[in-house]
C-alpha atoms as a PDB file:
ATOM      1  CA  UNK A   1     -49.244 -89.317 -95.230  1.00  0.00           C
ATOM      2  CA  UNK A   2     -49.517 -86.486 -92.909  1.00  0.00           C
ATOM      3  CA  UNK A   3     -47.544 -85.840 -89.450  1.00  0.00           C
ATOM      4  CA  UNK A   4     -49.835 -87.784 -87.283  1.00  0.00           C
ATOM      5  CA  UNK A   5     -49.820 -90.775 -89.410  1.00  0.00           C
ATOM      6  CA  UNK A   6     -46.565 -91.250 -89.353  1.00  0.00           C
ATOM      7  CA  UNK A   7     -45.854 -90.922 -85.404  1.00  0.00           C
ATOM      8  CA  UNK A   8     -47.298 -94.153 -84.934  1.00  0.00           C
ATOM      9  CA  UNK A   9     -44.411 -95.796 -82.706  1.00  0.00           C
ATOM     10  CA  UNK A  10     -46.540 -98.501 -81.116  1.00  0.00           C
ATOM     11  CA  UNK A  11     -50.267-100.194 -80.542  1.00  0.00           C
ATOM     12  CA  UNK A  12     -52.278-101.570 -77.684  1.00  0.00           C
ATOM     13  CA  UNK A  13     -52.871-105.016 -77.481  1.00  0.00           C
ATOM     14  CA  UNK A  14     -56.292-105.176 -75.617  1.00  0.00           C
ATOM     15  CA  UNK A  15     -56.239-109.044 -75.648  1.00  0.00           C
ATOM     16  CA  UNK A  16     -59.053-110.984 -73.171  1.00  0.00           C
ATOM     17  CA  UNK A  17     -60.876-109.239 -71.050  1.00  0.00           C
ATOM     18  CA  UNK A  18     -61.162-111.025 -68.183  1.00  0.00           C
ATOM     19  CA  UNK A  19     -60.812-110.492 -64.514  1.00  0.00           C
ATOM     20  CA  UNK A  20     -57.237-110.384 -62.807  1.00  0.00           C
ATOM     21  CA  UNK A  21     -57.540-113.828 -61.265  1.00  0.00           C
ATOM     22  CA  UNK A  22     -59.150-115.735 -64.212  1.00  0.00           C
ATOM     23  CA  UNK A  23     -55.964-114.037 -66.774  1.00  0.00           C
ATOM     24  CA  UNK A  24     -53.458-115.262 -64.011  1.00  0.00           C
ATOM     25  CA  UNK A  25     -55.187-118.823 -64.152  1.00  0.00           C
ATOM     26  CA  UNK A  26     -54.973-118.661 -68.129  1.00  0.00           C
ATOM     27  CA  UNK A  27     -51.348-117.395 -67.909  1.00  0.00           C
ATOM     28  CA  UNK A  28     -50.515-120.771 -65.409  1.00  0.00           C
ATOM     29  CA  UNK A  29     -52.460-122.987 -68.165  1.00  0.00           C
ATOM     30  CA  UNK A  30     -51.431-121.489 -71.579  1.00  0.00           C
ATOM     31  CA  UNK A  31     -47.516-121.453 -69.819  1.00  0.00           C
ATOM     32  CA  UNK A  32     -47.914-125.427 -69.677  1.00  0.00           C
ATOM     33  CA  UNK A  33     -49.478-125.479 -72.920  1.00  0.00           C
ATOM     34  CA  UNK A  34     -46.104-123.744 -74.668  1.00  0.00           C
ATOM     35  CA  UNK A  35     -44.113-125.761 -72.546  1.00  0.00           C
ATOM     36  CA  UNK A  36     -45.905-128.629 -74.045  1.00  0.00           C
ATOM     37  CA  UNK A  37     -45.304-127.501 -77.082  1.00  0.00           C
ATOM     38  CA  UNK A  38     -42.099-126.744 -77.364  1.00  0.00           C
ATOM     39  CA  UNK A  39     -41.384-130.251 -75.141  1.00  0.00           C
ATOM     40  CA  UNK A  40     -42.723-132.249 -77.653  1.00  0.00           C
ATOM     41  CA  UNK A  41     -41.746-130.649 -81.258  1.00  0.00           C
ATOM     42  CA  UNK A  42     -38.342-130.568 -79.606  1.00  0.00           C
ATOM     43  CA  UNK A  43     -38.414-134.182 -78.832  1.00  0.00           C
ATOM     44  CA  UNK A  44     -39.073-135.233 -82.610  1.00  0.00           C
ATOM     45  CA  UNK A  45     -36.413-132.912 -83.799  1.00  0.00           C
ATOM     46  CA  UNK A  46     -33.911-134.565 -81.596  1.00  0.00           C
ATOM     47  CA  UNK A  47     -35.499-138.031 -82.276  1.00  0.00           C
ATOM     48  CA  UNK A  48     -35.467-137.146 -86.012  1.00  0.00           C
ATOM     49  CA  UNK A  49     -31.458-136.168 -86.031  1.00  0.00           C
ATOM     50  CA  UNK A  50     -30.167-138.757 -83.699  1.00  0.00           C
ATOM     51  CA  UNK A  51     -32.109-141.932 -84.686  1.00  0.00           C
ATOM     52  CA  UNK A  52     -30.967-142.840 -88.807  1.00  0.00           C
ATOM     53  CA  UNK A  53     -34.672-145.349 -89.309  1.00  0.00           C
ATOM     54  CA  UNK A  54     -35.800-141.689 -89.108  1.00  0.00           C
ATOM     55  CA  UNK A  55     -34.469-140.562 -91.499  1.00  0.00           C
ATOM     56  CA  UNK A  56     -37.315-141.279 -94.187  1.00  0.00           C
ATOM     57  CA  UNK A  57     -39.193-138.578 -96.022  1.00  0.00           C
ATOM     58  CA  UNK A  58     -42.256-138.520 -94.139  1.00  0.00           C
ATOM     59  CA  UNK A  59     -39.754-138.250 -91.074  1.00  0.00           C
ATOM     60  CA  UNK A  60     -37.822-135.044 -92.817  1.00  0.00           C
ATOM     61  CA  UNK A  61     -41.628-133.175 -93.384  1.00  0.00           C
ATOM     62  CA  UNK A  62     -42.245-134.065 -89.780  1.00  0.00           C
ATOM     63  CA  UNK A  63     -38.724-132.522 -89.339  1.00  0.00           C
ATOM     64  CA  UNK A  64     -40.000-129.367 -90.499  1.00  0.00           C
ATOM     65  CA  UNK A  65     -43.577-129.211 -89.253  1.00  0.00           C
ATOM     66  CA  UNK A  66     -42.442-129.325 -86.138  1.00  0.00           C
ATOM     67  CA  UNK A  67     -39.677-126.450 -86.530  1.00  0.00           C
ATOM     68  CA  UNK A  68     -42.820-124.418 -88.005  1.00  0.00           C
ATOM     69  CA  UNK A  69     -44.668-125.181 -84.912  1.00  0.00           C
ATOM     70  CA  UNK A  70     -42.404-123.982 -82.557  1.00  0.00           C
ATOM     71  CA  UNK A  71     -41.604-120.748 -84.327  1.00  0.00           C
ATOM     72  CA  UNK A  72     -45.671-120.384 -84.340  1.00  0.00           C
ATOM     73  CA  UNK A  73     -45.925-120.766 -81.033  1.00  0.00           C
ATOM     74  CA  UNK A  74     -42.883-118.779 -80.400  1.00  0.00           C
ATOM     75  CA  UNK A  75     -44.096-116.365 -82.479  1.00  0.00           C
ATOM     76  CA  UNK A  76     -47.046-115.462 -80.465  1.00  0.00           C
ATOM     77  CA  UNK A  77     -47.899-116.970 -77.110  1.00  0.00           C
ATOM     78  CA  UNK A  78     -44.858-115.285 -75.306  1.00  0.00           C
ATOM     79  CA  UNK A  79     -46.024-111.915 -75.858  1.00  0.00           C
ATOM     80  CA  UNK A  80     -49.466-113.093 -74.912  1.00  0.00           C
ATOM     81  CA  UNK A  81     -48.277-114.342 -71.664  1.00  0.00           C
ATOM     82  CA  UNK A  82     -46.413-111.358 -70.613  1.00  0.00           C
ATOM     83  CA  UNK A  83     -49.809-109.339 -71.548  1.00  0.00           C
ATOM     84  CA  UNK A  84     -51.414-111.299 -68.673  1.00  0.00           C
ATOM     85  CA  UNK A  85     -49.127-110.144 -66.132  1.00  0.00           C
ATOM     86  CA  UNK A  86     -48.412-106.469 -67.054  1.00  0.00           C
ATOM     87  CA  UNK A  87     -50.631-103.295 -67.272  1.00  0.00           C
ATOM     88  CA  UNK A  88     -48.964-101.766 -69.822  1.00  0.00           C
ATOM     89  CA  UNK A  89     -49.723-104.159 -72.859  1.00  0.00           C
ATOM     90  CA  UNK A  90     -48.071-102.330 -75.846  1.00  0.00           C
ATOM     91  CA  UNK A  91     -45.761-103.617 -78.586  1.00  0.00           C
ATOM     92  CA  UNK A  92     -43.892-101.391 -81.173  1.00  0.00           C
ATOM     93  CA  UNK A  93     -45.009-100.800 -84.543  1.00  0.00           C
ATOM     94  CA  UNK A  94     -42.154-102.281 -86.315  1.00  0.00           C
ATOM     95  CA  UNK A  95     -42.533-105.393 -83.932  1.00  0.00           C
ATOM     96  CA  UNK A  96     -46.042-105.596 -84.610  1.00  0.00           C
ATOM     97  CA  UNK A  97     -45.613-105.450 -88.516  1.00  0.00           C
ATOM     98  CA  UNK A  98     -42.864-108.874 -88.015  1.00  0.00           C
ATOM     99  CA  UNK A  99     -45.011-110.343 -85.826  1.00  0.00           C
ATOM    100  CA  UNK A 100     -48.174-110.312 -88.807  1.00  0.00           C
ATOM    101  CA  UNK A 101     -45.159-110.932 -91.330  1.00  0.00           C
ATOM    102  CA  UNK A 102     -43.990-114.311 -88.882  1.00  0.00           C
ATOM    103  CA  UNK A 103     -47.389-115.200 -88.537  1.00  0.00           C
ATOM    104  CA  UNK A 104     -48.809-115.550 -92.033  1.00  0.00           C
ATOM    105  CA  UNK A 105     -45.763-117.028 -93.235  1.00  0.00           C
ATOM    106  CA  UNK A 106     -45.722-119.575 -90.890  1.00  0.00           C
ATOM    107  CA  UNK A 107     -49.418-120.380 -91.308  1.00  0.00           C
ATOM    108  CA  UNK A 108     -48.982-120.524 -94.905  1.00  0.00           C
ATOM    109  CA  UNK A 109     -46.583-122.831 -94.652  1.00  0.00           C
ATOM    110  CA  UNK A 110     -47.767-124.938 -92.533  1.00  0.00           C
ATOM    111  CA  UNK A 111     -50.912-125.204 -95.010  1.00  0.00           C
ATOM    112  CA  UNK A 112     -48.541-125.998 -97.825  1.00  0.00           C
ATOM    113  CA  UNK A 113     -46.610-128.655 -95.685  1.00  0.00           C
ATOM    114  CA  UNK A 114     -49.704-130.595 -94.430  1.00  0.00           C
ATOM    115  CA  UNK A 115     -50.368-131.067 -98.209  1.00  0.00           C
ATOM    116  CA  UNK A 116     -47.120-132.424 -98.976  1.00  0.00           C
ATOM    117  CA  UNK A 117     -47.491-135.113 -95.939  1.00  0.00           C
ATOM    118  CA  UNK A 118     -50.767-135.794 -97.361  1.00  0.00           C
ATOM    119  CA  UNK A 119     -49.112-136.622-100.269  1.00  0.00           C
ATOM    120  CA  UNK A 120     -46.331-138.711 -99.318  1.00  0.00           C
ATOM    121  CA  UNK A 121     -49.028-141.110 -96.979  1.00  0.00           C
ATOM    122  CA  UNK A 122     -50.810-141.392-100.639  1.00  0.00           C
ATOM    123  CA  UNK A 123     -47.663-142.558-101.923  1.00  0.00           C
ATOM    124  CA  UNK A 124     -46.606-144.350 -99.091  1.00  0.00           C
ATOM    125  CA  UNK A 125     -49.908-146.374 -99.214  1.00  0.00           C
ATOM    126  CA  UNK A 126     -51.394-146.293-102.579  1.00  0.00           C
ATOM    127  CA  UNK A 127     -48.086-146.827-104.774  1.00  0.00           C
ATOM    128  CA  UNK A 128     -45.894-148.711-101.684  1.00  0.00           C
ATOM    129  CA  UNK A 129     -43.165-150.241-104.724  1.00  0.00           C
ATOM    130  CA  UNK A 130     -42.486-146.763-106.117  1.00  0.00           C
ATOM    131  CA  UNK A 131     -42.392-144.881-103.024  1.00  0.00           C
ATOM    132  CA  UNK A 132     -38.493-144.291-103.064  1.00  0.00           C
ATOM    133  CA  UNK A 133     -38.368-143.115-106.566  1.00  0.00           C
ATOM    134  CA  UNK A 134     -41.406-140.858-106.382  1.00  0.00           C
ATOM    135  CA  UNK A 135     -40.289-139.343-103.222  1.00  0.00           C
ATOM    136  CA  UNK A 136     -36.643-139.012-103.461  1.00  0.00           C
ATOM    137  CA  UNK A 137     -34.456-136.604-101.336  1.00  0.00           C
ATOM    138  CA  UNK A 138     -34.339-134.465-104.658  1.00  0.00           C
ATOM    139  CA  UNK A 139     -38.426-134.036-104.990  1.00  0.00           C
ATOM    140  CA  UNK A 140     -38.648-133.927-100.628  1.00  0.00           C
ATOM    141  CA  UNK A 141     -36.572-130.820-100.570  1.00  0.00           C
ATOM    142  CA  UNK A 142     -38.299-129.567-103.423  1.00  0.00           C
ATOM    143  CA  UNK A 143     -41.345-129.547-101.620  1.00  0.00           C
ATOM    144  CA  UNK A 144     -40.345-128.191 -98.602  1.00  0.00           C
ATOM    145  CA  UNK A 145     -38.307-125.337-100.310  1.00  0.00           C
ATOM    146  CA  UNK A 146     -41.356-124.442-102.075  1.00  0.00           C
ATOM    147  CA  UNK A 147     -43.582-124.523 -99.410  1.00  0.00           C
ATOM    148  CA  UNK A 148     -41.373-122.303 -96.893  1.00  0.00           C
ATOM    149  CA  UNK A 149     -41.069-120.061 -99.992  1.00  0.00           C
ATOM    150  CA  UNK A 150     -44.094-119.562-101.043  1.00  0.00           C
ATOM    151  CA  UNK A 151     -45.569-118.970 -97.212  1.00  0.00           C
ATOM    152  CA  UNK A 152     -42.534-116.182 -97.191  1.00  0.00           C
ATOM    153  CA  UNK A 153     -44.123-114.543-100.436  1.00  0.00           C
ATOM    154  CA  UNK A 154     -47.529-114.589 -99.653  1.00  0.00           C
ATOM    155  CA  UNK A 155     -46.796-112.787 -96.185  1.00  0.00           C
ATOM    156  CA  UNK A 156     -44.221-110.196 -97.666  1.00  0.00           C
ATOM    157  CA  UNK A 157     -47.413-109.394-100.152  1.00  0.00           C
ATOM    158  CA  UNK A 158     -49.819-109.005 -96.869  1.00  0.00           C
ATOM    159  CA  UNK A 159     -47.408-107.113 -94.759  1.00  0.00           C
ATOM    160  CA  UNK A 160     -46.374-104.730 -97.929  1.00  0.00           C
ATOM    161  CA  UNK A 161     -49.651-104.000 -98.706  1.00  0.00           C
ATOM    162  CA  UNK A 162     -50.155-103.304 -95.031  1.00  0.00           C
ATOM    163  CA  UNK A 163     -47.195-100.925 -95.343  1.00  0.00           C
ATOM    164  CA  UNK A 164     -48.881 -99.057 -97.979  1.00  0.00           C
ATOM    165  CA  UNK A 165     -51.715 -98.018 -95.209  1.00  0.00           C
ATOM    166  CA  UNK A 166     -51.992 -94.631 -92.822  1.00  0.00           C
ATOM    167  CA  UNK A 167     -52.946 -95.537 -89.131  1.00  0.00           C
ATOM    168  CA  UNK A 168     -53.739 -92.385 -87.701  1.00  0.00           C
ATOM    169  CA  UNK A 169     -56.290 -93.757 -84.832  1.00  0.00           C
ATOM    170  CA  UNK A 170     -57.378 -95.409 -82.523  1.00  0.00           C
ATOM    171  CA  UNK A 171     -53.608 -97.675 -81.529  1.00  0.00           C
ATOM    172  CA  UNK A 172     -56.040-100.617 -79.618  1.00  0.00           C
ATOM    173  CA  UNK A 173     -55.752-103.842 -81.221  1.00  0.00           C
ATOM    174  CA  UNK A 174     -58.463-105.794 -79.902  1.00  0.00           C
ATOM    175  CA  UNK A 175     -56.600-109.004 -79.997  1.00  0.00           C
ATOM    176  CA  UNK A 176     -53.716-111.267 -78.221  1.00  0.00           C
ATOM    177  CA  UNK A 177     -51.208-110.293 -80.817  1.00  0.00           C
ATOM    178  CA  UNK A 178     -51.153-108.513 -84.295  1.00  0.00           C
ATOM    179  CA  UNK A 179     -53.370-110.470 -86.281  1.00  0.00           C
ATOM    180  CA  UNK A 180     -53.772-108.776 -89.781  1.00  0.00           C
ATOM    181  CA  UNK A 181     -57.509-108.278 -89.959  1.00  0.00           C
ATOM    182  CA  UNK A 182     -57.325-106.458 -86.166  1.00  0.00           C
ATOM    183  CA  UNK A 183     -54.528-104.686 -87.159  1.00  0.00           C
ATOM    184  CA  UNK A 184     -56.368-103.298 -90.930  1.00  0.00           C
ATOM    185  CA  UNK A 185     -59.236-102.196 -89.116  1.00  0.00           C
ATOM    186  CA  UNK A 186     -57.131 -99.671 -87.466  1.00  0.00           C
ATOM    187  CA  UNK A 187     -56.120 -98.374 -90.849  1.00  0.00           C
ATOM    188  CA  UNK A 188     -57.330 -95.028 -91.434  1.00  0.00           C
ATOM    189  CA  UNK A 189     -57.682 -95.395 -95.579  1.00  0.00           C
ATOM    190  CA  UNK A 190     -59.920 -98.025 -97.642  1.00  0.00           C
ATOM    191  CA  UNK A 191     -58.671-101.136 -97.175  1.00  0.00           C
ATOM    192  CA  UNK A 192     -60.910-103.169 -99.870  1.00  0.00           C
ATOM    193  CA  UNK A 193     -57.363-104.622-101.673  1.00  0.00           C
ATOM    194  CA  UNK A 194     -56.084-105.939 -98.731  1.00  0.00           C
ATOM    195  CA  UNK A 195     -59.379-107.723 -98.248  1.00  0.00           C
ATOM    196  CA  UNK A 196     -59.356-109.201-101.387  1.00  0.00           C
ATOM    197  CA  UNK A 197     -55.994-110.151-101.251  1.00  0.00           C
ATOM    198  CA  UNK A 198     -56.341-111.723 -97.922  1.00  0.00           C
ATOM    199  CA  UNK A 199     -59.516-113.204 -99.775  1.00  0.00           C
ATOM    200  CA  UNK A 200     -57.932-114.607-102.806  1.00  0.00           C
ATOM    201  CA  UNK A 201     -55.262-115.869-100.455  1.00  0.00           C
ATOM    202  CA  UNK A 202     -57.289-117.827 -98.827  1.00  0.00           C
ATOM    203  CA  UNK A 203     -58.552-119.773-101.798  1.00  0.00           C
ATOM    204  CA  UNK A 204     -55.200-120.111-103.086  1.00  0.00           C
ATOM    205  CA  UNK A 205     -53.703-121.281 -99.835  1.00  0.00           C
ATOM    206  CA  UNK A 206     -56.550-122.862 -97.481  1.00  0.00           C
ATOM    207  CA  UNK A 207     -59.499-123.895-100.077  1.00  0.00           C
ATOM    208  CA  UNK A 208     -57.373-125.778-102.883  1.00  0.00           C
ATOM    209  CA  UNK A 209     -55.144-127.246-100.459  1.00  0.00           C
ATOM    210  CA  UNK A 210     -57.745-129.012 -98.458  1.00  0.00           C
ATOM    211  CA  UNK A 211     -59.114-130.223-101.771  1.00  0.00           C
ATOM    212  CA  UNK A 212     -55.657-131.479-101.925  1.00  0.00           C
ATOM    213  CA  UNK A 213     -55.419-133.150 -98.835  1.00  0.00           C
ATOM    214  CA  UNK A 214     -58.988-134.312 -99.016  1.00  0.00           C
ATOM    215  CA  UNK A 215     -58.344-136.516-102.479  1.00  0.00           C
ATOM    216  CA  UNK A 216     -55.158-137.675-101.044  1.00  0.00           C
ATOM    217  CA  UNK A 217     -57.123-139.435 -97.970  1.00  0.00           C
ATOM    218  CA  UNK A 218     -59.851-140.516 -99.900  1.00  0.00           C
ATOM    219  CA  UNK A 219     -57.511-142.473-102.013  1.00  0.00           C
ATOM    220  CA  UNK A 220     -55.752-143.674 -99.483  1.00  0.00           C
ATOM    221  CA  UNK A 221     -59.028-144.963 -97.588  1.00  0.00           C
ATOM    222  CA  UNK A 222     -59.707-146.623-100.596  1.00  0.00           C
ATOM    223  CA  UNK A 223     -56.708-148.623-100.927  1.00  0.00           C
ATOM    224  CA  UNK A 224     -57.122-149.159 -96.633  1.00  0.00           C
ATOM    225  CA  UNK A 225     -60.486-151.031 -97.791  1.00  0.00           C
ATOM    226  CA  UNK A 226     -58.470-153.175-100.064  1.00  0.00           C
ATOM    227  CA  UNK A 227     -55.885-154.135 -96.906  1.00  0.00           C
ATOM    228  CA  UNK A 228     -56.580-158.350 -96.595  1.00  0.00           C
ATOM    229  CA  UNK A 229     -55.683-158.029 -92.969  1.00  0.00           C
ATOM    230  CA  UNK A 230     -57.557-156.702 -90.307  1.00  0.00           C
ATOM    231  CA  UNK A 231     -54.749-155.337 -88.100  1.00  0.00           C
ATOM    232  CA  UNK A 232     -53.258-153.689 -91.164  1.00  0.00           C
ATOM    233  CA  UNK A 233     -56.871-151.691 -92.151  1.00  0.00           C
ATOM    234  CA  UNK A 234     -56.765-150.989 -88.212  1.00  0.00           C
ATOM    235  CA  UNK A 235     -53.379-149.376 -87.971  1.00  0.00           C
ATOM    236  CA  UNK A 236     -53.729-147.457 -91.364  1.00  0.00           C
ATOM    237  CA  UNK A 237     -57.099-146.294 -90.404  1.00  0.00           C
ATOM    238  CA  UNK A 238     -55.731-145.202 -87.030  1.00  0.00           C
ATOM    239  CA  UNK A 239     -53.530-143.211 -88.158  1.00  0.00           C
ATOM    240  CA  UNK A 240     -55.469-141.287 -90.994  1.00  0.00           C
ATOM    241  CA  UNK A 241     -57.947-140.423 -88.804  1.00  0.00           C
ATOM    242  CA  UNK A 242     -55.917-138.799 -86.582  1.00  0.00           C
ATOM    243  CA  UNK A 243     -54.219-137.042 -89.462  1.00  0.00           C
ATOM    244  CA  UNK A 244     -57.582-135.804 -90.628  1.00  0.00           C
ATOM    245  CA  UNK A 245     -58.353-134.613 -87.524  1.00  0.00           C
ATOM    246  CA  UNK A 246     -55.103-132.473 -87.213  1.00  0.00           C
ATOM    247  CA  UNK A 247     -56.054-131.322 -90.696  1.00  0.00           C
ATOM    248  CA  UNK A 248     -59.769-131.002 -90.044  1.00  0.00           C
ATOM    249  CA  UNK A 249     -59.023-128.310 -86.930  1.00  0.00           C
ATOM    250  CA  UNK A 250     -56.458-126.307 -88.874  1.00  0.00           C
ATOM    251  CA  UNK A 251     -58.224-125.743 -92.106  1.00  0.00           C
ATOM    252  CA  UNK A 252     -61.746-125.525 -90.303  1.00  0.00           C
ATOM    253  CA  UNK A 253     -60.705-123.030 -88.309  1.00  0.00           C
ATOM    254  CA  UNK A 254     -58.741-120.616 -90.999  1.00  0.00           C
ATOM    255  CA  UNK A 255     -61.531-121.162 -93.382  1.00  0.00           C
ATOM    256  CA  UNK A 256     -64.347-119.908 -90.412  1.00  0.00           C
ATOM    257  CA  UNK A 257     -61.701-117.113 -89.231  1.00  0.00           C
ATOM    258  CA  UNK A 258     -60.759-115.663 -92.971  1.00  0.00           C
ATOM    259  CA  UNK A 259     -64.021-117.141 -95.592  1.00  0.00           C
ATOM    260  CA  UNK A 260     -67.148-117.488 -93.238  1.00  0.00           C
ATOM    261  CA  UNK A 261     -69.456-114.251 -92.806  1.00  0.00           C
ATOM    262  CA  UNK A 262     -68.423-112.335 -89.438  1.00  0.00           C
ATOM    263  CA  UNK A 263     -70.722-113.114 -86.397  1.00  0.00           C
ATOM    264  CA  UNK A 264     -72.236-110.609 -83.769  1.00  0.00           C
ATOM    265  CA  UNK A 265     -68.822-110.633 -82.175  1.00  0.00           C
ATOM    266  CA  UNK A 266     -65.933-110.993 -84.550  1.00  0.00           C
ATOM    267  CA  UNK A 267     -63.179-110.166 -82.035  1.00  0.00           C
ATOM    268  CA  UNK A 268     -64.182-112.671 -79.550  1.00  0.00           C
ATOM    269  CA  UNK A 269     -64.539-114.879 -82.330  1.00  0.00           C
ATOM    270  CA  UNK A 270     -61.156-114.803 -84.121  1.00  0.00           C
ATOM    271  CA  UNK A 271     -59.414-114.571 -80.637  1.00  0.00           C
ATOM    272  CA  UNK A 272     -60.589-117.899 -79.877  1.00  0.00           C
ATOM    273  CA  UNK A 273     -60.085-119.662 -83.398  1.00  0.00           C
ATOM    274  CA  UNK A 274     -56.244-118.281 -83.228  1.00  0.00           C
ATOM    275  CA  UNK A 275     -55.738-120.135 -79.911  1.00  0.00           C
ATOM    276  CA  UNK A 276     -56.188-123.249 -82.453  1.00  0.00           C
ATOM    277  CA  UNK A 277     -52.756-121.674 -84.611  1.00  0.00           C
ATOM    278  CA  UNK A 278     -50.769-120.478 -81.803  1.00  0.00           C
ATOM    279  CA  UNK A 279     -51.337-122.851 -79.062  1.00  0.00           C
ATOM    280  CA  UNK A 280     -53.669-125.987 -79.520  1.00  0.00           C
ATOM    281  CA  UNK A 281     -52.441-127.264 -83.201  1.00  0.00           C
ATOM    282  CA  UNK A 282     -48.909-126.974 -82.270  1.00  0.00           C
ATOM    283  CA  UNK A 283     -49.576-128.542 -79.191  1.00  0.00           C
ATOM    284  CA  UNK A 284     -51.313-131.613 -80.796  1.00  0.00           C
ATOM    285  CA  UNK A 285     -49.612-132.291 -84.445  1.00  0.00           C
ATOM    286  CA  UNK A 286     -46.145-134.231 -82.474  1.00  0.00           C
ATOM    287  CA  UNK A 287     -48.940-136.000 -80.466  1.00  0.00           C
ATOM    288  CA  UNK A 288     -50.868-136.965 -83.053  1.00  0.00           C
ATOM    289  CA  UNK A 289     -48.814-137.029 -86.344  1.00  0.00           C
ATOM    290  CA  UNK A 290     -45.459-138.903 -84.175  1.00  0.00           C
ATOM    291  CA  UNK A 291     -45.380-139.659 -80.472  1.00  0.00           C
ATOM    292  CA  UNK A 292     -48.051-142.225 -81.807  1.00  0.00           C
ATOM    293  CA  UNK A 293     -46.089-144.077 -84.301  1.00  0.00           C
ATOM    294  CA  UNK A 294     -44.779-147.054 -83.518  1.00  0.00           C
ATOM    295  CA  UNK A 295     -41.599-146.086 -85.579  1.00  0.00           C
ATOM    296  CA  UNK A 296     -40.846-142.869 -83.239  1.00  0.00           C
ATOM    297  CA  UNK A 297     -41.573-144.950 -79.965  1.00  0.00           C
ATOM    298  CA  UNK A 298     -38.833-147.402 -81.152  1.00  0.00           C
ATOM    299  CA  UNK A 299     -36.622-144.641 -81.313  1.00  0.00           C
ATOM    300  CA  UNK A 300     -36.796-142.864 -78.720  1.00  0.00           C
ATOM    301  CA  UNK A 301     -36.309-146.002 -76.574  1.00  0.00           C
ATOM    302  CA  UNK A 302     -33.393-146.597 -78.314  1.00  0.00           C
ATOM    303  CA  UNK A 303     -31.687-142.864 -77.581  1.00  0.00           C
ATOM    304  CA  UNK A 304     -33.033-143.635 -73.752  1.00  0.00           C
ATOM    305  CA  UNK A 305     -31.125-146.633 -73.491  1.00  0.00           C
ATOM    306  CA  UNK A 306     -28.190-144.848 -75.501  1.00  0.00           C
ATOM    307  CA  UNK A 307     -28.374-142.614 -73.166  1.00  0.00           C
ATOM    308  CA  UNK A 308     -28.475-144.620 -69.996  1.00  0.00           C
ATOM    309  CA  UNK A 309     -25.792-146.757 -70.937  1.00  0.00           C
ATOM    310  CA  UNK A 310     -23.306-143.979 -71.979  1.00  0.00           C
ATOM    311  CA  UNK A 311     -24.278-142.727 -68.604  1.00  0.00           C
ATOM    312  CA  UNK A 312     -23.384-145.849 -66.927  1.00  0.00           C
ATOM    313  CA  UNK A 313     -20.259-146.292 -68.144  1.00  0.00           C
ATOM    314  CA  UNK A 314     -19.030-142.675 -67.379  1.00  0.00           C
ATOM    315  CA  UNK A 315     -20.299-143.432 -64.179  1.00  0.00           C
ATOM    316  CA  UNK A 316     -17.717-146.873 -63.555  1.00  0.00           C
ATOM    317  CA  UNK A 317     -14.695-145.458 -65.225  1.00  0.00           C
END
C-alpha cells in the first residue's frame, strides 16, 4: 500500500438525503421504532428467564433470536440516529470495519437460527411423541452454538478479505451505516473475490437455508391438513403463517439486496431493504414469533401478578 492508502482514519456516512425537517421526523419515528424493539425482545428475555413453562426449546431459540435482534438493532440504528441530528456524519475506520464485522455476523446468524426454529415447529408438529428426545438440551445448544459460530466465521472471512483492500478515495459511504457492498466500492483495487465470496455466501447462507425452512413448513402444513379439529388446523395455521411471513421479509429482502441484478438506483435501493435488518424485522419477530402465543401471554400475566403481589405486601409490612 502506499502513504495515502494507509491514512485512512475515518469515512463519511452520507445516509438519506432528505430535507432537515423530514430527517428530524424520521429520527422521532425510527427512535420509537428501537425503542420498540428493544421493549419487546427485552420483554421475552425476561419472560423467558423468570417464567420455568418457558423454558422449552423453542422458548431457548426464541431466547436467542431475540438477543440477536437487539444487538442488530443496536448495532446500527444508534449511529443512524445521531447522523440525523449532526452535520458532521463520520465514523472511524476501525469502527466502521466492527460495525460490517457485527453486522454480517449477526445476519448470518440470524439466517441460521430461523432454520433451526423451523425445524423444531417440524418436530414439534410432525413427530409430537419424539419431540423431547429429538430436541434435547444436548442437540438445542448444538444448534445454537453452531449457528452463532458459523455467522462469526463467515463475517471474520468478509471483513478479512476487506482488510486485504487499499481505500485511497473517495471516504463517502453512501449509506446509513457500513454496509459491505457501500463500503467495497470505495476500495481502490479489484474487488471481484470479495464479490464472489459475498456471492457464494449468499447461497450457502440465504438460498439453502430457505430451502430449509421452506420443506420444514410444507411438512408441517401437511400434517396441519391432517389436524381432525378445526380450532387445532386454525391455531397451527395461525401461527405458521405468521412465521412465514417473518421468514418471507428477511430472506426476500437479503436475496433482492445481495442475488438480484442492481436497479437504476442501487443505493437508494439497499438503504431501504436494510431498514428491513436493522429496524423492521427486529421490530416484528417478538410480535409475531411470541407476544402472540398463548404460552408467553400466560406468562407474562403470571410475572404481573408476581409482581403486584410482592408489591403489595412490601407495601403492608
Amino acid at each position: 500500500m502506499t502513504e495515502n492508502q494507509t491514512s485512512v482514519t475515518e469515512f463519511t456516512l452520507l445516509g438519506f438525503s432528505l430535507s432537515p425537517k423530514i430527517q428530524i421526523f424520521l429520527c422521532s419515528l425510527f427512535s420509537l421504532f428501537y425503542a420498540f424493539t428493544l421493549l419487546g425482545n427485552g420483554v421475552i428475555l425476561e419472560l423467558i428467564c423468570l417464567d420455568s413453562k418457558l423454558h422449552t426449546p423453542m422458548y431457548f431459540f426464541l431466547s436467542h433470536l431475540a438477543v440477536v435482534d437487539i444487538s442488530y438493532a443496536s448495532n446500527n440504528v444508534p449511529k443512524m440516529l445521531a447522523n440525523f441530528l449532526s452535520k458532521g456524519k463520520t465514523i472511524f475506520f476501525a469502527s466502521c470495519i466492527m460495525q460490517t464485522f457485527l453486522y454480517m455476523a449477526f445476519a448470518h446468524t440470524e439466517c441460521l437460527l430461523l432454520v433451526v426454529m423451523s425445524y423444531d415447529r417440524y418436530v414439534a408438529i410432525c413427530h409430537p411423541l419424539q419431540y423431547f428426545a429429538m430436541m434435547s438440551w444436548r442437540i438445542c445448544i448444538t444448534l445454537t452454538v453452531t449457528s452463532w459460530a458459523c455467522g462469526c466465521i463467515l463475517a471474520l472471512v468478509h471483513v478479512v478479505l476487506l482488510l486485504r483492500l487499499p481505500f485511497c478515495g473517495p471516504h463517502e459511504i453512501n449509506h446509513f451505516f457500513c454496509e459491505i457492498l457501500s463500503v467495497l466500492k470505495l476500495a481502490c483495487a479489484d474487488t471481484t473475490l470479495n464479490q464472489v465470496v459475498i456471492f457464494a455466501a449468499c447461497v450457502f447462507i440465504l438460498v439453502g437455508p430457505l430451502c430449509l425452512v421452506l420443506v420444514s413448513y410444507t411438512c408441517i402444513l401437511v400434517a396441519i391438513l391432517r389436524i381432525q379439529s378445526r380450532e387445532g388446523r386454525t391455531k397451527a395455521f395461525s401461527t405458521c403463517s405468521s412465521h412465514l411471513c417473518v421468514v418471507g421479509l428477511f430472506f426476500g429482502s437479503a436475496i433482492v439486496m445481495y442475488m438480484a441484478p442492481r436497479s437504476s438506483h442501487p443505493e437508494e435501493q439497499q438503504k431501504i431493504l436494510s431498514l428491513f435488518y436493522s429496524l423492521f424485522n427486529p421490530m416484528l419477530n417478538p410480535l409475531i414469533y411470541s407476544l402472540r402465543n398463548s404460552e408467553v401471554k400466560g406468562a407474562l400475566r403470571r410475572t404481573l401478578w408476581k409482581q403486584t403481589s410482592s408489591y403489595i405486601l412490601q407495601n403492608r409490612t
